[in-house]
N, C-alpha and C. Protein backbone atom coordinates (compact mmCIF):
# COMPACT_ATOMS: atom_id res chain seq x y z
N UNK A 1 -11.43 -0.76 -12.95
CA UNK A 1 -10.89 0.39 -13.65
C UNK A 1 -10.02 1.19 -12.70
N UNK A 2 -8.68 1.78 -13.45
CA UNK A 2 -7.77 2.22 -12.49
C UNK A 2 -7.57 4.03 -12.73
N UNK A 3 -8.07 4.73 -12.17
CA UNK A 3 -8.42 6.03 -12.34
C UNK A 3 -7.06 6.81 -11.85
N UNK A 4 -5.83 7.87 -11.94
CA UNK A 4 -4.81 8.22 -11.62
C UNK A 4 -4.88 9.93 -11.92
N UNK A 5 -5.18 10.36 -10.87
CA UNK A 5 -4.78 12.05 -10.78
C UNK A 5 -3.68 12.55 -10.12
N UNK A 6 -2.76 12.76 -10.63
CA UNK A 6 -1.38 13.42 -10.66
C UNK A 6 -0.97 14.69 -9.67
N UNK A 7 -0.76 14.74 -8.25
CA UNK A 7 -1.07 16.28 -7.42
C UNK A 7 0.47 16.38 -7.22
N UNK A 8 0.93 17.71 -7.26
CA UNK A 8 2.05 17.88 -6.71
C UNK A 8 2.49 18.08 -5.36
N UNK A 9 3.41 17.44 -5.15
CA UNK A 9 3.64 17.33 -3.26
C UNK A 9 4.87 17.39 -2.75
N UNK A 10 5.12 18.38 -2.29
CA UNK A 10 6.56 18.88 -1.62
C UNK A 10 7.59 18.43 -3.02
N UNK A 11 7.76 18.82 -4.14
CA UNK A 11 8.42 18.40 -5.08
C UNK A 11 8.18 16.68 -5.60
N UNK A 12 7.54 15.91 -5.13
CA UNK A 12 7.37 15.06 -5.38
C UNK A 12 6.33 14.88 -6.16
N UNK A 13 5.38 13.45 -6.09
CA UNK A 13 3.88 13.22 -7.44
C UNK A 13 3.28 12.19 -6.12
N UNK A 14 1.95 12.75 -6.08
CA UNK A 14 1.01 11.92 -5.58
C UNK A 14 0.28 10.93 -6.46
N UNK A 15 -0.09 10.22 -6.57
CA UNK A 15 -1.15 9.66 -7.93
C UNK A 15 -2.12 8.92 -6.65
N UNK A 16 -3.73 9.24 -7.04
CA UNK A 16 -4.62 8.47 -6.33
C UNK A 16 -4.99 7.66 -7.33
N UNK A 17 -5.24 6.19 -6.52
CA UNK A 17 -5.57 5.15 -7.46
C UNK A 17 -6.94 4.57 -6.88
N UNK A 18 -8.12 4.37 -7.53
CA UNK A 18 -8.79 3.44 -7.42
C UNK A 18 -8.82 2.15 -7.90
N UNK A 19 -8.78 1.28 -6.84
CA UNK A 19 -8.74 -0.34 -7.00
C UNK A 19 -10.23 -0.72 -6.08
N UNK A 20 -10.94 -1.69 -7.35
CA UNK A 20 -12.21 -2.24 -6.63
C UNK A 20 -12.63 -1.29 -5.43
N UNK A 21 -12.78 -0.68 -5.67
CA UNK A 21 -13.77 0.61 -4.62
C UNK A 21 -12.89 1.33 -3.77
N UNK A 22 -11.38 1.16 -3.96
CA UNK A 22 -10.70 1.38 -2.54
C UNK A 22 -9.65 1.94 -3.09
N UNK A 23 -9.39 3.40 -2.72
CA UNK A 23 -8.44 4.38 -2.69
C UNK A 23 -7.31 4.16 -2.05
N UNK A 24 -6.08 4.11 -3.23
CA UNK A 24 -4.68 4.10 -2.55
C UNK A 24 -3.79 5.44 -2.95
N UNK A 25 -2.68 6.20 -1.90
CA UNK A 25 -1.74 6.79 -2.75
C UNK A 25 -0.58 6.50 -3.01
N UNK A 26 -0.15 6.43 -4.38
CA UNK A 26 1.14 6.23 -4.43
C UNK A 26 2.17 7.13 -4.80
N UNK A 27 2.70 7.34 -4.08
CA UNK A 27 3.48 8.71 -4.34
C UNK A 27 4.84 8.31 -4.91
N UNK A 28 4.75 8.84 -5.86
CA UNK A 28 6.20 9.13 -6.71
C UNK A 28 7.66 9.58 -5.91
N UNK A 29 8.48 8.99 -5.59
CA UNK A 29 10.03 9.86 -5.05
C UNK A 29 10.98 9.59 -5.77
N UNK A 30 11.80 10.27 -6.91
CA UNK A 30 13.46 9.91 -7.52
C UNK A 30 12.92 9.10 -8.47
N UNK A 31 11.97 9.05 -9.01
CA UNK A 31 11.48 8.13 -10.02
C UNK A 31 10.80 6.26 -9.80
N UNK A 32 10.44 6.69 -8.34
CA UNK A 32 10.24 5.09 -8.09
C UNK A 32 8.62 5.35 -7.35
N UNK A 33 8.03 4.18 -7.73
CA UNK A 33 6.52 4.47 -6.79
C UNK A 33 6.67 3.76 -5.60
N UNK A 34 6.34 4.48 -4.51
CA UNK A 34 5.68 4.52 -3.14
C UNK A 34 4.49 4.02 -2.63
N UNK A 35 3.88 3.06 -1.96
CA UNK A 35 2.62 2.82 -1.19
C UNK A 35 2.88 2.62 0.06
N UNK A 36 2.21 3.10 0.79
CA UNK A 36 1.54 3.63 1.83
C UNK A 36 0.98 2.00 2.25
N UNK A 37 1.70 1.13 3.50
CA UNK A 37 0.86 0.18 3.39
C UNK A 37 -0.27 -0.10 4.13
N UNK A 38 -0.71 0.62 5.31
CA UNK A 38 -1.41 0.85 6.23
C UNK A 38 -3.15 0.45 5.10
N UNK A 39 -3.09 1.79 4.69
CA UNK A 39 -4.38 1.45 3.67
C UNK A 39 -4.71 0.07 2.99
N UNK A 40 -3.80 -0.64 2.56
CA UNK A 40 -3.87 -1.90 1.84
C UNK A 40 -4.19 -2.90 3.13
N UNK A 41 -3.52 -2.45 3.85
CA UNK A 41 -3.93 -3.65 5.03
C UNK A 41 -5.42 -3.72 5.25
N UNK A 42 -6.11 -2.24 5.92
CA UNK A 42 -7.33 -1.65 6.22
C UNK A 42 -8.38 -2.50 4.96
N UNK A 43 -7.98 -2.15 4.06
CA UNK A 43 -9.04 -2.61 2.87
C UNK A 43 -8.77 -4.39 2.56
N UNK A 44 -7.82 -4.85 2.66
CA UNK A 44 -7.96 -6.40 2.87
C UNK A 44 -8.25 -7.33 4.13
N UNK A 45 -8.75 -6.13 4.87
CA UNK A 45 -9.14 -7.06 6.13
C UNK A 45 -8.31 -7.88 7.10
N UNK A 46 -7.02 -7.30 6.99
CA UNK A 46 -5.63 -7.83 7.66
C UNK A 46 -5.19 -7.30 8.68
N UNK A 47 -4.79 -7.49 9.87
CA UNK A 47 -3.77 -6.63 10.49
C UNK A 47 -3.24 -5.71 10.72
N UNK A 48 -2.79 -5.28 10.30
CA UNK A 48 -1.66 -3.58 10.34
C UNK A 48 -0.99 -4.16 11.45
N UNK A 49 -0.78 -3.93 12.62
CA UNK A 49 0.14 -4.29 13.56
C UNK A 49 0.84 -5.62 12.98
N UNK A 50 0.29 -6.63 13.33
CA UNK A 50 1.07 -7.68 12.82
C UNK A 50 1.79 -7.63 12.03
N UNK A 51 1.58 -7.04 10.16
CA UNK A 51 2.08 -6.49 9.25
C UNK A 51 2.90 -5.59 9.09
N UNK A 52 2.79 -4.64 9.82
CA UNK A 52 4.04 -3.80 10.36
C UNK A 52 5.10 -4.60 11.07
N UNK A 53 4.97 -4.90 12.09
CA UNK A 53 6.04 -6.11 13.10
C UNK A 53 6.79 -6.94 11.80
N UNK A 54 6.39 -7.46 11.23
CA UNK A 54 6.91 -8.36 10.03
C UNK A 54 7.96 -7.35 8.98
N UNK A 55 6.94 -6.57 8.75
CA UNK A 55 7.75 -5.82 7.26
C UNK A 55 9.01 -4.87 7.49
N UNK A 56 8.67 -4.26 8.67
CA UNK A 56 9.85 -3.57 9.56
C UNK A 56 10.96 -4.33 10.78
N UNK A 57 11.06 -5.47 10.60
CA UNK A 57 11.75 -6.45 11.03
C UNK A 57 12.87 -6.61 10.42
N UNK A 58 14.20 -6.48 11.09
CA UNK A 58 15.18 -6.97 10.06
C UNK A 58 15.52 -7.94 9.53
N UNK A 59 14.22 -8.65 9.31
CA UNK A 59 14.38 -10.25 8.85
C UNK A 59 13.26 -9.93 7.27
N UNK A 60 12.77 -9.06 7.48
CA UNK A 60 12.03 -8.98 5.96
C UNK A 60 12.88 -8.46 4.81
N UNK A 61 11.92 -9.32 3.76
CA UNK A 61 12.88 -9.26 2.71
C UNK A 61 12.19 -8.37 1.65
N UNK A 62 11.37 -7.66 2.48
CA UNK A 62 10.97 -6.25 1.58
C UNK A 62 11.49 -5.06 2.27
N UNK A 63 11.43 -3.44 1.58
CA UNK A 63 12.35 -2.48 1.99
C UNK A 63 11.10 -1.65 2.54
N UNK A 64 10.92 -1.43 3.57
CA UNK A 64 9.78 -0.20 4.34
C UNK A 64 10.95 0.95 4.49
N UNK A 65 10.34 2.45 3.82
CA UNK A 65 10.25 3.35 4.79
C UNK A 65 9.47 3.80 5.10
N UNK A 66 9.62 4.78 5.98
CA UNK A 66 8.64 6.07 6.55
C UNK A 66 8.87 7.29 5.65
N UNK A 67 7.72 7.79 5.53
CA UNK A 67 7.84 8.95 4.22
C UNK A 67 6.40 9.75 4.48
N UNK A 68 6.95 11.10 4.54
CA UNK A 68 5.87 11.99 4.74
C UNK A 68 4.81 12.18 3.47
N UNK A 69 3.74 12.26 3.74
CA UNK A 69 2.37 11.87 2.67
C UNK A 69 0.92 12.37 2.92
N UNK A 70 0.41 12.53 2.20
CA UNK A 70 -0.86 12.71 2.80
C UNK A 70 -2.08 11.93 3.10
N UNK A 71 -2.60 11.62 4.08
CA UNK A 71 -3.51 10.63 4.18
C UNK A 71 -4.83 11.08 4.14
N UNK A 72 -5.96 10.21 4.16
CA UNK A 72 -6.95 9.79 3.75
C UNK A 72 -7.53 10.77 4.00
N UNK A 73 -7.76 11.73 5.00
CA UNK A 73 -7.99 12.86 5.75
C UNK A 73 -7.39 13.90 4.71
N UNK A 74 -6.52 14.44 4.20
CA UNK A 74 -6.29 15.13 3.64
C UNK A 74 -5.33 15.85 4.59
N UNK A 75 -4.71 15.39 5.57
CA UNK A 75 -3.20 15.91 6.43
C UNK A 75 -1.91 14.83 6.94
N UNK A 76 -1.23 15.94 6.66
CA UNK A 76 0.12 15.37 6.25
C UNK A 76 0.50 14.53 7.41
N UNK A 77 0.93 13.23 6.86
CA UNK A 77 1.58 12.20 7.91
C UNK A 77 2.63 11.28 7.62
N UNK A 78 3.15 11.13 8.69
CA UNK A 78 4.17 10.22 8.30
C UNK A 78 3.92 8.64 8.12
N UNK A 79 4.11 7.67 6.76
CA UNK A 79 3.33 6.86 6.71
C UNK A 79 4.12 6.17 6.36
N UNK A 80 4.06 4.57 6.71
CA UNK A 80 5.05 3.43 6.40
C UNK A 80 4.55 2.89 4.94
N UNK A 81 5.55 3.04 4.14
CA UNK A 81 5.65 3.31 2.99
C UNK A 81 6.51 1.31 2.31
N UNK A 82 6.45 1.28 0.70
CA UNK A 82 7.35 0.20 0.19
C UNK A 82 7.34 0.27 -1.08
N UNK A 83 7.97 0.18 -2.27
CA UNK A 83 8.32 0.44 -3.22
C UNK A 83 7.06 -0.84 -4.20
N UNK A 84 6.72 -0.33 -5.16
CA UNK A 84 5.29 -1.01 -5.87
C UNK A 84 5.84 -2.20 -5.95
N UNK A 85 7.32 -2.80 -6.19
CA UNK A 85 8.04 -4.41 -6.45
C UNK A 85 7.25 -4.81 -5.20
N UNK A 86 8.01 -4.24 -4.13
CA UNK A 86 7.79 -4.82 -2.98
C UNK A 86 6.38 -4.99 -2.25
N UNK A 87 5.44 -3.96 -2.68
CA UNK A 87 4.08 -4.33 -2.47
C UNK A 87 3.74 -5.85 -3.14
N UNK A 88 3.94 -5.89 -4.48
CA UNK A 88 3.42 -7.28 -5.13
C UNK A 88 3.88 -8.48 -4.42
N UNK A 89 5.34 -8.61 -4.31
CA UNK A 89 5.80 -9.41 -3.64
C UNK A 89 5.22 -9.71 -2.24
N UNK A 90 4.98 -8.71 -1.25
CA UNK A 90 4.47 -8.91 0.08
C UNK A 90 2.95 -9.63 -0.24
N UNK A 91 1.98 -8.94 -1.26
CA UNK A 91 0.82 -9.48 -1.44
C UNK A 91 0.58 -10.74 -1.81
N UNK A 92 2.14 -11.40 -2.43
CA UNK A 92 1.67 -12.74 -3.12
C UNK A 92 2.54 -13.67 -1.79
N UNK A 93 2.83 -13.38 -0.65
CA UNK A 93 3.31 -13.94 0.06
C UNK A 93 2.31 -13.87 1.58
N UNK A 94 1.05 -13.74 1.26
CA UNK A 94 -0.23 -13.29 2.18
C UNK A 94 -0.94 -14.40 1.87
N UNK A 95 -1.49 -15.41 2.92
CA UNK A 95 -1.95 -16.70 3.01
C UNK A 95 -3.51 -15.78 2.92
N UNK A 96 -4.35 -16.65 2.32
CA UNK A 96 -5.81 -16.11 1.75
C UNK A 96 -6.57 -16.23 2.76
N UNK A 97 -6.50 -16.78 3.92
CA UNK A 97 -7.02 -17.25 5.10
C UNK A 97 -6.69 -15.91 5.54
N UNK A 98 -5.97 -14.72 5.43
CA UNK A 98 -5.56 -13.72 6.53
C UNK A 98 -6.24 -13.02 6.24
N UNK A 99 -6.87 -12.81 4.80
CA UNK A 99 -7.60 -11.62 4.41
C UNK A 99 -9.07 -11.41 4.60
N UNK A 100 -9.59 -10.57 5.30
CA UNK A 100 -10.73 -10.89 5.56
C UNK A 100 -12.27 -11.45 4.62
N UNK A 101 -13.27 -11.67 4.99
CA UNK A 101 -14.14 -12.82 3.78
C UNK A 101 -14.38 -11.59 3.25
N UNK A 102 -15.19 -10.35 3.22
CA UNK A 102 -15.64 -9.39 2.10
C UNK A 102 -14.31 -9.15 1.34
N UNK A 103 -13.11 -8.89 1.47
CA UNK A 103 -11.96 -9.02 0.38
C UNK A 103 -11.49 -9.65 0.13
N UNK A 104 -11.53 -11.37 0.28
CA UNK A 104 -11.09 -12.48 -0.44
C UNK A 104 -11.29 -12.73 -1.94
N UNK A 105 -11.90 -12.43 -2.66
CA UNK A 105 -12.69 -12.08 -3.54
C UNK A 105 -11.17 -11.23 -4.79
N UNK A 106 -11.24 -10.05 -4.37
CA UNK A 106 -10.65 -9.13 -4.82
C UNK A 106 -9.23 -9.14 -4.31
N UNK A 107 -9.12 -9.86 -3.35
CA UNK A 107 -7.49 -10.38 -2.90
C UNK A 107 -7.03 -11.42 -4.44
N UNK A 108 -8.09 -12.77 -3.74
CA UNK A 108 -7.52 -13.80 -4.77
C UNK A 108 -7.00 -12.61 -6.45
N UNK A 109 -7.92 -12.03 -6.66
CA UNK A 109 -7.71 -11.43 -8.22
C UNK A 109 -6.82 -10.55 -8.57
N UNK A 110 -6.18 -9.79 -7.35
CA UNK A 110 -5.20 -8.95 -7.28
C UNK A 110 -4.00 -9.95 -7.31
N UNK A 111 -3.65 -10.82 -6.75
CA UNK A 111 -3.11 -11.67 -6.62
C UNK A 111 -2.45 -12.48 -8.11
N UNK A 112 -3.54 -12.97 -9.06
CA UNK A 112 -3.23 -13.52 -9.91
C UNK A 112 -3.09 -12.52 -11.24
N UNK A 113 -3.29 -11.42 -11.11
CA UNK A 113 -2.84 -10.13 -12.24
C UNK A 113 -1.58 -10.34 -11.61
């Protein structure tokens, strides 16, 4: 079940989402959604460094920015960010072997929605 509360943020839209137990924000900018990918990494048991090195590479074929946000803590940070296309796309291009065994599970299923 996907739960979405709407906060206002520096003129922009926060929306918190719960997915399988695990809180993401996606913040709204100019009409396009935002994720934060740091968190997605954390909760699939992946990398972050590695994942960063890749996605911020000028060889990736997804669009990262940096975009001020609020994190998990509840203070403002600057957080490497990718447009919701480009989340799906990066996720279905993640070998199942990378994700750690308690989120393989909920990878594979995210995956095939």
């Amino acid at each position: 079940m996907t739960n979405v509360i709407p906060l206002p943020f520096q003129g922009d839209l926060i929306d918190y989402l719960k997915l399988n137990g695990h809180s993401f924000d996606w913040l709204w900018r100019d009409g396009e959604a935002f994720v934060a990918v740091r968190p997605i990494c954390e909760a699939m048991g992946i990398a972050w460094q590695a994942q960063h090195r890749k996605l911020t590479s000028p060889e990736s074929p997804v669009n990262c920015r940096v975009m001020m946000t609020v994190g998990s803590d509840g203070k403002q940070r600057e957080m490497v960010c990718m447009a919701f296309l480009d989340v799906m796309f990066w996720i279905t291009n993640i070998h199942p072997s990378k994700v750690g065994p308690e989120a393989r599970e909920a990878f594979r299923r995210t995956r095939e929605e």
